[in-house]
N, C-alpha and C. Protein backbone atom coordinates (compact mmCIF):
# COMPACT_ATOMS: atom_id res chain seq x y z
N UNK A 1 -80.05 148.60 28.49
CA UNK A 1 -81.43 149.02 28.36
C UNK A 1 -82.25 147.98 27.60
N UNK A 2 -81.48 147.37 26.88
CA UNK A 2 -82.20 146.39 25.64
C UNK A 2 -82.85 144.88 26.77
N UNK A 3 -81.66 144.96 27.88
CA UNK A 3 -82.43 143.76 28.69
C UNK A 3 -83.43 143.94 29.68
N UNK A 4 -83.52 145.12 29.86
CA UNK A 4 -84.88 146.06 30.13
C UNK A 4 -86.27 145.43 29.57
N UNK A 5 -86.10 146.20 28.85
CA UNK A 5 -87.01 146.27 27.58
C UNK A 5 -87.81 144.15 27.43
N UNK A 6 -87.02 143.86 27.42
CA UNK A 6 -87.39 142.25 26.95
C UNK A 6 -87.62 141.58 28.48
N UNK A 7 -87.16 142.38 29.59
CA UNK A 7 -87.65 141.40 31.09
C UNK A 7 -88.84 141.75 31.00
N UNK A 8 -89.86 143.08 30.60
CA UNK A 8 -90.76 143.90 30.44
C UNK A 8 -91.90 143.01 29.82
N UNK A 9 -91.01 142.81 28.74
CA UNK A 9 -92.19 141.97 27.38
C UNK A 9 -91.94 140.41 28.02
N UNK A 10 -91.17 139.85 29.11
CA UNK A 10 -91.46 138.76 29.19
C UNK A 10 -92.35 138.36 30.11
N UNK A 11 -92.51 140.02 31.21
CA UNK A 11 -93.46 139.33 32.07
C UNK A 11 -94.82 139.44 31.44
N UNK A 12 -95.25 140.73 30.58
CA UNK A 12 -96.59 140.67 30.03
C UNK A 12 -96.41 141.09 28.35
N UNK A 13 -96.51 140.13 27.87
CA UNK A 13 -96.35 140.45 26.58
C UNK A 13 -97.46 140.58 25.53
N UNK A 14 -98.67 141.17 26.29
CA UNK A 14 -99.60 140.89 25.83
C UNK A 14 -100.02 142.31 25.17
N UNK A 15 -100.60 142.75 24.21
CA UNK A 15 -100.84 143.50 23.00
C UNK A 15 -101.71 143.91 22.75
N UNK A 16 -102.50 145.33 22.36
CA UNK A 16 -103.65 145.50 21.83
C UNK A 16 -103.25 146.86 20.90
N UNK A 17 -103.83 147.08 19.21
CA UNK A 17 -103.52 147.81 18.31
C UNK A 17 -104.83 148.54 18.21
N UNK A 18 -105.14 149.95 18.19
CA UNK A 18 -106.24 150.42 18.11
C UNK A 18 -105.91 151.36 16.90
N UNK A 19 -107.14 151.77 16.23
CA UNK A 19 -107.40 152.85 15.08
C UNK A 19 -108.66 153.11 14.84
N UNK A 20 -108.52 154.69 15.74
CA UNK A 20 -109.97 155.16 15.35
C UNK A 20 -110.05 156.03 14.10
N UNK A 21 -111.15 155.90 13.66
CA UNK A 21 -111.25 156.80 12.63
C UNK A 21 -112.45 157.66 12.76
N UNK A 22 -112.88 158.91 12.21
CA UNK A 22 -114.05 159.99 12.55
C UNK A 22 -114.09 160.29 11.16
N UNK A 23 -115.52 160.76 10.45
CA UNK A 23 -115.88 161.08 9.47
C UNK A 23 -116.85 162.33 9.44
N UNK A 24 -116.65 163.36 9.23
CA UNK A 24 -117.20 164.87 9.52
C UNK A 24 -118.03 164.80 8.41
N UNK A 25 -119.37 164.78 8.23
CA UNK A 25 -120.50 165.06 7.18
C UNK A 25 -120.72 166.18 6.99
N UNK A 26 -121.16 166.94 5.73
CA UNK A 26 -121.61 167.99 5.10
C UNK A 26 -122.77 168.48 6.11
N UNK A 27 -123.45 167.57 6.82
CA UNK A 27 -124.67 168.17 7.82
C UNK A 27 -123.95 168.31 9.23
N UNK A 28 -123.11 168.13 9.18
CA UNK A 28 -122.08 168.53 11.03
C UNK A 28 -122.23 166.91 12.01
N UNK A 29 -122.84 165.83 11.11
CA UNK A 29 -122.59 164.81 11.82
C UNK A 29 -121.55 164.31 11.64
N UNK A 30 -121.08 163.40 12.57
CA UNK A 30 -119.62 162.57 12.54
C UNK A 30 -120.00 161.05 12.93
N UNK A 31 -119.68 160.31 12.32
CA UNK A 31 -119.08 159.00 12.03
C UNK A 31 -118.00 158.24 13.11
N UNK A 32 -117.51 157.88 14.09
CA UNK A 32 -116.84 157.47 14.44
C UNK A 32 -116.81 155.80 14.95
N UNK A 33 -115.28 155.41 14.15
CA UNK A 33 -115.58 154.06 14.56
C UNK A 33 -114.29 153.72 15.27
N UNK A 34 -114.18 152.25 15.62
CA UNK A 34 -112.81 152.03 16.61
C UNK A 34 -112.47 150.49 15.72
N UNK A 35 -111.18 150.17 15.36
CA UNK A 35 -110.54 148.67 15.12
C UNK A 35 -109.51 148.76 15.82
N UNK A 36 -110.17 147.35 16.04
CA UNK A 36 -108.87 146.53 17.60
C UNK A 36 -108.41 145.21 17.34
N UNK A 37 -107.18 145.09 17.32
CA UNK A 37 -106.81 143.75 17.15
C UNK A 37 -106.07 143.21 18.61
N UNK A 38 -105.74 142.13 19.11
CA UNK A 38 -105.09 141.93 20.11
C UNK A 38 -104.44 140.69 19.56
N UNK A 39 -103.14 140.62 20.55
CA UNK A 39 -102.22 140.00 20.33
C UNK A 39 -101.28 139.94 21.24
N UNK A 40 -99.62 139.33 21.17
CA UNK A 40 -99.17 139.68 22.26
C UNK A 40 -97.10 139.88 20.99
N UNK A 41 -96.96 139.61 21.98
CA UNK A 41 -95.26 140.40 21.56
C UNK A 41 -94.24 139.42 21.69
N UNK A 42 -93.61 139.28 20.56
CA UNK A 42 -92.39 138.03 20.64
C UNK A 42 -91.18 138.73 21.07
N UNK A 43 -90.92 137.82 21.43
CA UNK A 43 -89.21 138.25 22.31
C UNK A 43 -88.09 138.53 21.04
N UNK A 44 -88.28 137.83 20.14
CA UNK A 44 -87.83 137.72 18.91
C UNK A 44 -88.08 138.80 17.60
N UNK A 45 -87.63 139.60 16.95
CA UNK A 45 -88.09 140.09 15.57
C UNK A 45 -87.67 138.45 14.62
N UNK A 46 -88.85 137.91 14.14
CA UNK A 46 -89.41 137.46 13.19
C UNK A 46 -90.14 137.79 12.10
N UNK A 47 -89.45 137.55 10.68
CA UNK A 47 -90.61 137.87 9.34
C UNK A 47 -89.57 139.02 8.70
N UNK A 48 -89.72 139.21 7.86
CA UNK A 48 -89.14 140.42 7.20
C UNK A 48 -90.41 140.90 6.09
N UNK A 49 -91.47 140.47 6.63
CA UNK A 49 -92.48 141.34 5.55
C UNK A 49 -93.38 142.26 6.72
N UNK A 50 -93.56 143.44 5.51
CA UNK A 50 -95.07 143.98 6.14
C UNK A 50 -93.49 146.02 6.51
N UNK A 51 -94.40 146.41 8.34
CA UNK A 51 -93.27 147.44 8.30
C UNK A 51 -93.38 147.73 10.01
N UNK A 52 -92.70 148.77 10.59
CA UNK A 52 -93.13 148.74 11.88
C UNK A 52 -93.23 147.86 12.73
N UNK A 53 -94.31 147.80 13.34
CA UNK A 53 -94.05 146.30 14.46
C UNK A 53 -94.80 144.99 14.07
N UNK A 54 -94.80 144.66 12.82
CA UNK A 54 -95.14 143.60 11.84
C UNK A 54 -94.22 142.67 12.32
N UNK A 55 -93.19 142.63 12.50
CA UNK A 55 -92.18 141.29 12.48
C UNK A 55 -92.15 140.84 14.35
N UNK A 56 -92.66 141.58 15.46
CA UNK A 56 -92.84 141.07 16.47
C UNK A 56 -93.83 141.25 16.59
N UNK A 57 -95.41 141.31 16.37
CA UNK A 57 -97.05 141.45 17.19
C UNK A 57 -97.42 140.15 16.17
N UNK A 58 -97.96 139.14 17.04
CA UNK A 58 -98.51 138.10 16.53
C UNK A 58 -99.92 138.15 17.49
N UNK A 59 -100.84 137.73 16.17
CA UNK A 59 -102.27 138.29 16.65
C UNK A 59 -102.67 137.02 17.50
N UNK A 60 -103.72 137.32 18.19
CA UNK A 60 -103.98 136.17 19.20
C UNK A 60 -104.66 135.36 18.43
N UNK A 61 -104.55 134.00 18.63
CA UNK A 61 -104.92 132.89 18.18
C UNK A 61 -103.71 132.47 17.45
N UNK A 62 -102.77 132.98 16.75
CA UNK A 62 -101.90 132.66 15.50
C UNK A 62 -100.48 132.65 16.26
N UNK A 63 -99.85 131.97 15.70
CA UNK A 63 -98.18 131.49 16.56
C UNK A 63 -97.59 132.25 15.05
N UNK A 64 -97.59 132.75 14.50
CA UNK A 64 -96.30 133.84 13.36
C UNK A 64 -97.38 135.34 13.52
N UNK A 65 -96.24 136.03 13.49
CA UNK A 65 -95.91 137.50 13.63
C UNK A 65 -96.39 137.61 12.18
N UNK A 66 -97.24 138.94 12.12
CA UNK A 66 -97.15 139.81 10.81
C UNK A 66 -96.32 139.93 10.06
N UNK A 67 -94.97 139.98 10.49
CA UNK A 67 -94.02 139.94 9.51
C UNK A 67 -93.66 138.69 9.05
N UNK A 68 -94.51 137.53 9.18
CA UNK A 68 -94.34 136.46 8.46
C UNK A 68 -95.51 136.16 7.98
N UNK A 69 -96.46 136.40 7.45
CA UNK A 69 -98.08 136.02 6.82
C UNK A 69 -97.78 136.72 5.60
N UNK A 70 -98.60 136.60 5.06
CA UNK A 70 -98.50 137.20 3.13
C UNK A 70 -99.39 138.45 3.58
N UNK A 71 -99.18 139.39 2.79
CA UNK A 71 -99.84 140.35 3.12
C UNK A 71 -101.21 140.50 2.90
N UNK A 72 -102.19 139.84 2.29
CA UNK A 72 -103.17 139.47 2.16
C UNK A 72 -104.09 139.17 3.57
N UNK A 73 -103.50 138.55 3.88
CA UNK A 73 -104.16 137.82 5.68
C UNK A 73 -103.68 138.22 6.28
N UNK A 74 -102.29 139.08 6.58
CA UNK A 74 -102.68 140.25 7.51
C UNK A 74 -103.26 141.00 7.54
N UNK A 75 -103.44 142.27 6.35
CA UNK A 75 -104.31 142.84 6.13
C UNK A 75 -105.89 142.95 6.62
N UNK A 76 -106.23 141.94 6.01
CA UNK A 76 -107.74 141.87 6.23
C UNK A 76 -107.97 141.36 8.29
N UNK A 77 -106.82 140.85 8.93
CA UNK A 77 -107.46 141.20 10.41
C UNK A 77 -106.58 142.74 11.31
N UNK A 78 -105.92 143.20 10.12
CA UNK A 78 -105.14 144.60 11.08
C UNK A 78 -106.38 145.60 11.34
N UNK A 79 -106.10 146.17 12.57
CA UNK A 79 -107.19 147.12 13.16
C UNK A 79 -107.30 148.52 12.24
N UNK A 80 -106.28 148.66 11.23
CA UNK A 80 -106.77 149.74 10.29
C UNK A 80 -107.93 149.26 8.99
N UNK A 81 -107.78 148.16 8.75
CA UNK A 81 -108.51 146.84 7.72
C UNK A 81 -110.24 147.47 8.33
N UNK A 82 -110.12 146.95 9.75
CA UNK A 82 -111.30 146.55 10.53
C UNK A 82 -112.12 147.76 10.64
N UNK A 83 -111.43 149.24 11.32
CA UNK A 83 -111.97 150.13 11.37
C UNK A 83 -112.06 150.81 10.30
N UNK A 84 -112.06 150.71 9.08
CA UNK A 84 -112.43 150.93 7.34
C UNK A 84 -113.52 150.51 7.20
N UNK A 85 -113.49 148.96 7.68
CA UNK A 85 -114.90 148.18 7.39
C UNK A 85 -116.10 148.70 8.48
N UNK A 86 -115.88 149.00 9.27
CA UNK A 86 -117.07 149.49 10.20
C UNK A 86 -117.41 150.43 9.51
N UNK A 87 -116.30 151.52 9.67
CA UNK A 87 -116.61 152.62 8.58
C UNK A 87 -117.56 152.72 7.40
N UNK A 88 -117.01 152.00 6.49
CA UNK A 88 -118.12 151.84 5.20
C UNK A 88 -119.59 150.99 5.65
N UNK A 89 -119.55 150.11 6.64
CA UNK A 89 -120.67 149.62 7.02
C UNK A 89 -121.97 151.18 7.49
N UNK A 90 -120.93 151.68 8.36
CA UNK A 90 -121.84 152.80 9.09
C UNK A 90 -122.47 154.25 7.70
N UNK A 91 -121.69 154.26 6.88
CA UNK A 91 -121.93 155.13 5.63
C UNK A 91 -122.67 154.40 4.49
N UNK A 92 -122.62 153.12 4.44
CA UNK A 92 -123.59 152.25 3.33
C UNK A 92 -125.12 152.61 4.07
N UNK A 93 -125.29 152.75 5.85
CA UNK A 93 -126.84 152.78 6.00
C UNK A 93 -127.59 154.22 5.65
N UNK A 94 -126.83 155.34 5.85
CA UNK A 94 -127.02 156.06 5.43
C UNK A 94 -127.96 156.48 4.35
């Protein structure tokens, strides 16, 4: 099954991480935003930092996997990072 799995990721190994988030207001409005990162999928587990699929999703543009960056600079481009920041953007106009 495991050589399954990797003929799969070799023909398209290409990646996208989504996280929406919704914010329910005291007046019955809602907030909703979306963070997306894209990337694609190593054949390899690389990195031993971070958790989940950190050590194979390497974001597009970048040749190392999440599980090899300091957690600092992953952070700030992961799609939970991103859809926080929309978030507080959309509640600062308020």
């Amino acid at each position: 099954m495991n050589w399954f799995i990797i003929k799969i990721i070799k023909k398209n190994n290409k990646a996208t991480f989504f996280c929406a988030l919704t914010l329910q207001l005291t007046n019955k409005k809602k907030i909703s935003v979306l963070g997306k990162i894209d990337g694609s999928i190593s054949n390899k587990i690389i990195g031993t930092k971070g958790f989940g699929y950190d050590p194979i999703f390497i974001p597009k543009g970048y040749k190392k996997t999440f599980g090899q960056m300091n957690k600092r600079k992953k952070i700030l481009m992961d799609h939970r990072f991103i859809a926080f920041k929309k978030l507080k953007a959309k509640i600062n106009i308020l």
